[in-house]
C-alpha atoms as a PDB file:
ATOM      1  CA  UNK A   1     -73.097  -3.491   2.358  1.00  0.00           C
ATOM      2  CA  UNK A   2     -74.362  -1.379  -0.628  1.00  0.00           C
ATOM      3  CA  UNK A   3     -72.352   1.541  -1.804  1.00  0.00           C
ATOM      4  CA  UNK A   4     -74.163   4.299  -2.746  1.00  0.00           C
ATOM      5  CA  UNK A   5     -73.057   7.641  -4.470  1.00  0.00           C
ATOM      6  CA  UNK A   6     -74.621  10.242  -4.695  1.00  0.00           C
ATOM      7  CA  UNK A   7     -72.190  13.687  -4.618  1.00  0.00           C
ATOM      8  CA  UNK A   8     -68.332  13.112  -5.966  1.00  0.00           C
ATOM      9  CA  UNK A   9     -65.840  15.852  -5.577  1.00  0.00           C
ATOM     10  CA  UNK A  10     -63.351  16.204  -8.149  1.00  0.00           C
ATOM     11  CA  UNK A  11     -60.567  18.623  -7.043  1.00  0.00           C
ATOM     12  CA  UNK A  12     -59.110  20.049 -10.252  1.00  0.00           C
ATOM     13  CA  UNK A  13     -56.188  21.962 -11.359  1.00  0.00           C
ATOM     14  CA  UNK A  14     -56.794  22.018 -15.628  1.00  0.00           C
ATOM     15  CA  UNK A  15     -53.409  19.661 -15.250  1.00  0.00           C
ATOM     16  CA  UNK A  16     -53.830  16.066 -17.283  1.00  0.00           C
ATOM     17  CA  UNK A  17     -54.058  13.916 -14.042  1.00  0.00           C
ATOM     18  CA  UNK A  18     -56.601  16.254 -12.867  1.00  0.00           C
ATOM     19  CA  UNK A  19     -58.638  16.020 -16.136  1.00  0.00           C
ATOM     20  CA  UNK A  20     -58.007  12.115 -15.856  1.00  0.00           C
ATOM     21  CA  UNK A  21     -59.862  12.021 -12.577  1.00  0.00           C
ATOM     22  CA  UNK A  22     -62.729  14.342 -14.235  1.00  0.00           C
ATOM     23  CA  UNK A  23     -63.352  10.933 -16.507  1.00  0.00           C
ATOM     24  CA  UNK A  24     -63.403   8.725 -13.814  1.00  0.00           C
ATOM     25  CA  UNK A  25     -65.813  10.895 -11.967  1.00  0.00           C
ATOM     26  CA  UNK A  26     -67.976  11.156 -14.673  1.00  0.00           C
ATOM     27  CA  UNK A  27     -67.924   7.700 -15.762  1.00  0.00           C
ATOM     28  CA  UNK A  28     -68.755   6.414 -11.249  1.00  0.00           C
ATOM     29  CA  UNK A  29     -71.794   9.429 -12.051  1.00  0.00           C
ATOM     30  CA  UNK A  30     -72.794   7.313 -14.512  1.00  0.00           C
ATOM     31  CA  UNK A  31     -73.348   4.018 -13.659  1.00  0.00           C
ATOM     32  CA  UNK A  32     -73.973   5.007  -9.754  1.00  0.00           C
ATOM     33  CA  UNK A  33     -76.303   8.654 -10.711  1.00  0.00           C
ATOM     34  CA  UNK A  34     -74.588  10.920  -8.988  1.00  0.00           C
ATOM     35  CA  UNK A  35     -73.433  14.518  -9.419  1.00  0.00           C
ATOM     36  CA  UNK A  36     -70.232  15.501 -10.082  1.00  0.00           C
ATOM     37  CA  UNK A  37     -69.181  18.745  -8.216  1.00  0.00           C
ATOM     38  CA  UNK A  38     -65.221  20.501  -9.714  1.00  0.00           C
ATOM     39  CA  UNK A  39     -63.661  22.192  -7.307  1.00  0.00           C
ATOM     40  CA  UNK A  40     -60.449  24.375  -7.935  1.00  0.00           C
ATOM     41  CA  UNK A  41     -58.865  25.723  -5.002  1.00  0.00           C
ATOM     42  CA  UNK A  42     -56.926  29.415  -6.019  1.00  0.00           C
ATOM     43  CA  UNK A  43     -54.021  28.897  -3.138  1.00  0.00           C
ATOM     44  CA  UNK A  44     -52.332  32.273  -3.178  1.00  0.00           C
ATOM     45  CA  UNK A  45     -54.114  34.912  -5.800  1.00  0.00           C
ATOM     46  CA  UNK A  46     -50.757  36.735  -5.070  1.00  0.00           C
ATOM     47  CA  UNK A  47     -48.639  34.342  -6.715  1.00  0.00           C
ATOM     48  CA  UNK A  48     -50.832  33.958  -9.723  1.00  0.00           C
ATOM     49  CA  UNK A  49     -51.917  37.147 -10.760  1.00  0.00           C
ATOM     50  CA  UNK A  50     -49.032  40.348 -12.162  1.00  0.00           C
ATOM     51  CA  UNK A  51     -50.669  42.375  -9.010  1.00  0.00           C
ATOM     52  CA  UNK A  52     -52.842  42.252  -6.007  1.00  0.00           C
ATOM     53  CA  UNK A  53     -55.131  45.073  -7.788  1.00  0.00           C
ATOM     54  CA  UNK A  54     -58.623  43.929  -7.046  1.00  0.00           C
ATOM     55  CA  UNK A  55     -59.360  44.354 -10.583  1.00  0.00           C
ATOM     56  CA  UNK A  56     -56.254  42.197 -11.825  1.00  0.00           C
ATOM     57  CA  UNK A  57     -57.841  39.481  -8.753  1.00  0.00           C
ATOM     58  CA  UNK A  58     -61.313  39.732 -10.659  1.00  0.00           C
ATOM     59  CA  UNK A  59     -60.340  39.079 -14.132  1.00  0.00           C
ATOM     60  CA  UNK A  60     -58.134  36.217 -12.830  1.00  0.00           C
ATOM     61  CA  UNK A  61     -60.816  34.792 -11.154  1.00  0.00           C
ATOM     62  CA  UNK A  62     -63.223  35.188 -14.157  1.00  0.00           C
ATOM     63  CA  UNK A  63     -60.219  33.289 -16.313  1.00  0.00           C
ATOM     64  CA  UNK A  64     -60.584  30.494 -13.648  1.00  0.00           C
ATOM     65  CA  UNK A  65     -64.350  29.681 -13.778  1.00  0.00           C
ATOM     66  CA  UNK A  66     -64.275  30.646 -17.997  1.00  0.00           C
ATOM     67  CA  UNK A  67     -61.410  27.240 -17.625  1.00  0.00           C
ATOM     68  CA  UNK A  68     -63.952  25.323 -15.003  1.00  0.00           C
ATOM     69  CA  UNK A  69     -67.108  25.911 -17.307  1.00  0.00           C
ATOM     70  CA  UNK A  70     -64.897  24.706 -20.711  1.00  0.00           C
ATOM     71  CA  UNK A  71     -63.814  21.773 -18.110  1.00  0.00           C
ATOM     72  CA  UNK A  72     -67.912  20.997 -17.550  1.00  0.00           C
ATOM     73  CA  UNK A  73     -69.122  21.945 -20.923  1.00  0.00           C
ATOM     74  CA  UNK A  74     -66.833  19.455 -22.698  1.00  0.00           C
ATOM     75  CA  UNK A  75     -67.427  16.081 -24.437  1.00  0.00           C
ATOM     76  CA  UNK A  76     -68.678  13.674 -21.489  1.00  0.00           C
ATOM     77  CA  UNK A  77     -70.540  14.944 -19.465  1.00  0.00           C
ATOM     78  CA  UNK A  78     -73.510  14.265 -21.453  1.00  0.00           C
ATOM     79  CA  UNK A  79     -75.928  12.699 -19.024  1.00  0.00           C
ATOM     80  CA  UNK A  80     -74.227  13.970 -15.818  1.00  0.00           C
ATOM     81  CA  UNK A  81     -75.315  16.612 -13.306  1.00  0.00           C
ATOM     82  CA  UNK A  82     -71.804  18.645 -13.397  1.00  0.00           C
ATOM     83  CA  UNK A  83     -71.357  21.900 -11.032  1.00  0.00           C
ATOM     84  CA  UNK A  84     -68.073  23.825 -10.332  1.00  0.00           C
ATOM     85  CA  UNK A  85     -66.744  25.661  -7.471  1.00  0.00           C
ATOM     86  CA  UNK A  86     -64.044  28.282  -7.076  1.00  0.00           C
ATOM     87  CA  UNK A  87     -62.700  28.349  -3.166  1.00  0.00           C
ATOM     88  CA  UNK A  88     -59.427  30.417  -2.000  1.00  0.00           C
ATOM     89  CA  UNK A  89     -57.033  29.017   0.391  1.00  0.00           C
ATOM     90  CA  UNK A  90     -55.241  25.758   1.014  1.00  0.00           C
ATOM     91  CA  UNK A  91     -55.977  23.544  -1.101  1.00  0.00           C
ATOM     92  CA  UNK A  92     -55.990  20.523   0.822  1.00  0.00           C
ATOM     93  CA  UNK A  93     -58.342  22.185   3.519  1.00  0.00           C
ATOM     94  CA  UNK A  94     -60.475  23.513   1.179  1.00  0.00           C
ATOM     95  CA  UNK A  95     -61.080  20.273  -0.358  1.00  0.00           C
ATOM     96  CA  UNK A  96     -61.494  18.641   2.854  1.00  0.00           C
ATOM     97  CA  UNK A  97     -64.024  21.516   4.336  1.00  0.00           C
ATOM     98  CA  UNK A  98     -65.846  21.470   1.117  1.00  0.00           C
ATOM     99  CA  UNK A  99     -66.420  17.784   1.103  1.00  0.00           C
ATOM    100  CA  UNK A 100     -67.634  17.528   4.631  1.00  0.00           C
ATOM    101  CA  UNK A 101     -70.246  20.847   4.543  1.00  0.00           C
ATOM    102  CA  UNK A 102     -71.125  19.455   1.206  1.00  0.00           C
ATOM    103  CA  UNK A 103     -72.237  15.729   2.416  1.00  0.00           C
ATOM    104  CA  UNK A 104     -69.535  14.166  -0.362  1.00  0.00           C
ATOM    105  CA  UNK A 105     -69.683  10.545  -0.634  1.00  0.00           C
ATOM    106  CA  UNK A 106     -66.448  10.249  -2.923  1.00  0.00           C
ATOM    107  CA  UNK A 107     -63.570  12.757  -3.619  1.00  0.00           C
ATOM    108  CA  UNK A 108     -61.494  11.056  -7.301  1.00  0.00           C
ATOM    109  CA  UNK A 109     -58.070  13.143  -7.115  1.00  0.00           C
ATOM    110  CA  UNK A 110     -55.478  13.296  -9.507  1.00  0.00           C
ATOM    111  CA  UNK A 111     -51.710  13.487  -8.179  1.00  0.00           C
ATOM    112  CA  UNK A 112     -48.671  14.164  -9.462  1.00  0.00           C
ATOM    113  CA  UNK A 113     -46.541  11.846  -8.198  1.00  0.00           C
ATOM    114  CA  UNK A 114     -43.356  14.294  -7.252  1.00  0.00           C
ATOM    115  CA  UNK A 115     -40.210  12.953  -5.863  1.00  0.00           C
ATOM    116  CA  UNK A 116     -38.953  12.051  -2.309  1.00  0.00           C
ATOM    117  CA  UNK A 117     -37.367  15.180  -1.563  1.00  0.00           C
ATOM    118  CA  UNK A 118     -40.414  17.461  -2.693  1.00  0.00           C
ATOM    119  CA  UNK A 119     -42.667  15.132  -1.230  1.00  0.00           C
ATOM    120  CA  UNK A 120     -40.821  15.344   2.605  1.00  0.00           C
ATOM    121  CA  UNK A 121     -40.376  18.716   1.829  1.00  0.00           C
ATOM    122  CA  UNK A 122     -43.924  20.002   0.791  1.00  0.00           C
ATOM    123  CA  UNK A 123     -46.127  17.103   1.305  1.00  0.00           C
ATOM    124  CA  UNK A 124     -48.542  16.192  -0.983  1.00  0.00           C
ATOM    125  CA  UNK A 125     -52.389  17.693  -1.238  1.00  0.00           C
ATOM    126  CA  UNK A 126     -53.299  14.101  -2.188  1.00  0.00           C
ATOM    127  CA  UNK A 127     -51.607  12.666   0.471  1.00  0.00           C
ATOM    128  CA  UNK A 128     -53.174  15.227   3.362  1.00  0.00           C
ATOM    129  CA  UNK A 129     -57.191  14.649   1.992  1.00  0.00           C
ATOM    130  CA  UNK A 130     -56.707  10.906   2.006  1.00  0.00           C
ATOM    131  CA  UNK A 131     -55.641  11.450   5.932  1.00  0.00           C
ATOM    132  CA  UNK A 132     -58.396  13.971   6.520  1.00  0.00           C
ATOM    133  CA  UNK A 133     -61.357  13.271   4.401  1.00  0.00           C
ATOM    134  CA  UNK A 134     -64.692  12.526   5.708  1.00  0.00           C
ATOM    135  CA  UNK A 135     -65.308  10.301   2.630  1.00  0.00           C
ATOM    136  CA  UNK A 136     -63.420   7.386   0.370  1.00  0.00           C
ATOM    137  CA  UNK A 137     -60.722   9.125  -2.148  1.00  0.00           C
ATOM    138  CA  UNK A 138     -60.137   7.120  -5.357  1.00  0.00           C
ATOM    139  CA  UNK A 139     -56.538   8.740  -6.581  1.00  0.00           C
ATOM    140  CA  UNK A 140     -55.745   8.493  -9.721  1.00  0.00           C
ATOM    141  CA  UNK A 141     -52.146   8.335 -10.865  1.00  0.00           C
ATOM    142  CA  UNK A 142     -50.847   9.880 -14.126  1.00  0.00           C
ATOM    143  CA  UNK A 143     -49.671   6.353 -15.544  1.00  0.00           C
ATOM    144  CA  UNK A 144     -51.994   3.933 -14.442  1.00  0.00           C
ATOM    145  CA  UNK A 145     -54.019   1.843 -16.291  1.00  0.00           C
ATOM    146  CA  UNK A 146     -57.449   3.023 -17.650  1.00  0.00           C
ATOM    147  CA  UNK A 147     -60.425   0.760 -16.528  1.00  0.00           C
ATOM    148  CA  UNK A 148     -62.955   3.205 -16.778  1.00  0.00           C
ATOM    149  CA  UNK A 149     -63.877   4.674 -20.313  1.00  0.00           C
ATOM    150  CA  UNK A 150     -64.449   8.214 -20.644  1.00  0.00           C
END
């Protein structure tokens, strides 16, 4: 059995876990010559933006993919076919949809690692696309150990 990669989604939320799985997506693009997609899933425009004027919505949204082109345009990803995407709704089905209509053949996912109460009580986005995706799903914890260099 060979693996081959060709298309890795990396969810993203500008958080440091998330930017951690950015390097290890860029560094399995490398040596495997794949394209790196970034997806970042707006959940609720309502809760992020001061009203639900379409022109407050707009400029949010522009603020969002100004953040996802700084995320591609950065040091390392020299060499690597980087795209970004901007989806609204949940975040976990987004990711999941995207990855299946988009033929993904590895999602790399940063969590958070919350605690047993706000993990029974709100699940974890991590937790539901490992369960639902149509593809492998290399997490990547906040404290592991690097074995990848970026």
């Amino acid at each position: 059995m060979s693996l081959e990669l060709k298309r890795i989604l990396v969810p993203v939320d500008f958080s440091a876990t998330s930017n951690k799985a950015f390097d290890y997506a860029l560094s399995l693009a490398r040596a495997f010559e794949a394209e790196v997609t970034a997806l970042h899933v707006l959940e609720d425009p309502i809760l992020y933006a001061p009203t639900t004027d379409a022109v407050y919505r707009q400029a949010f949204e522009r603020t969002i993919q100004s953040k996802l082109e700084e995320l591609l345009n950065r040091h390392g990803t020299e060499g690597v076919q980087v795209s970004s995407e901007l989806r609204q709704g949940s975040p976990f089905l987004e990711i999941v949809q995207y990855a299946e209509t988009e033929s993904c053949d590895l999602i790399v996912m940063g969590t958070v690692g919350r605690g047993p109460i706000q993990h029974m009580l709100m699940g974890s986005v991590a937790e539901k696309v490992v369960r639902k995706a149509p593809c492998p799903v290399l997490v990547v914890r906040p404290d592991e150990h690097e074995f990848v260099s970026p």
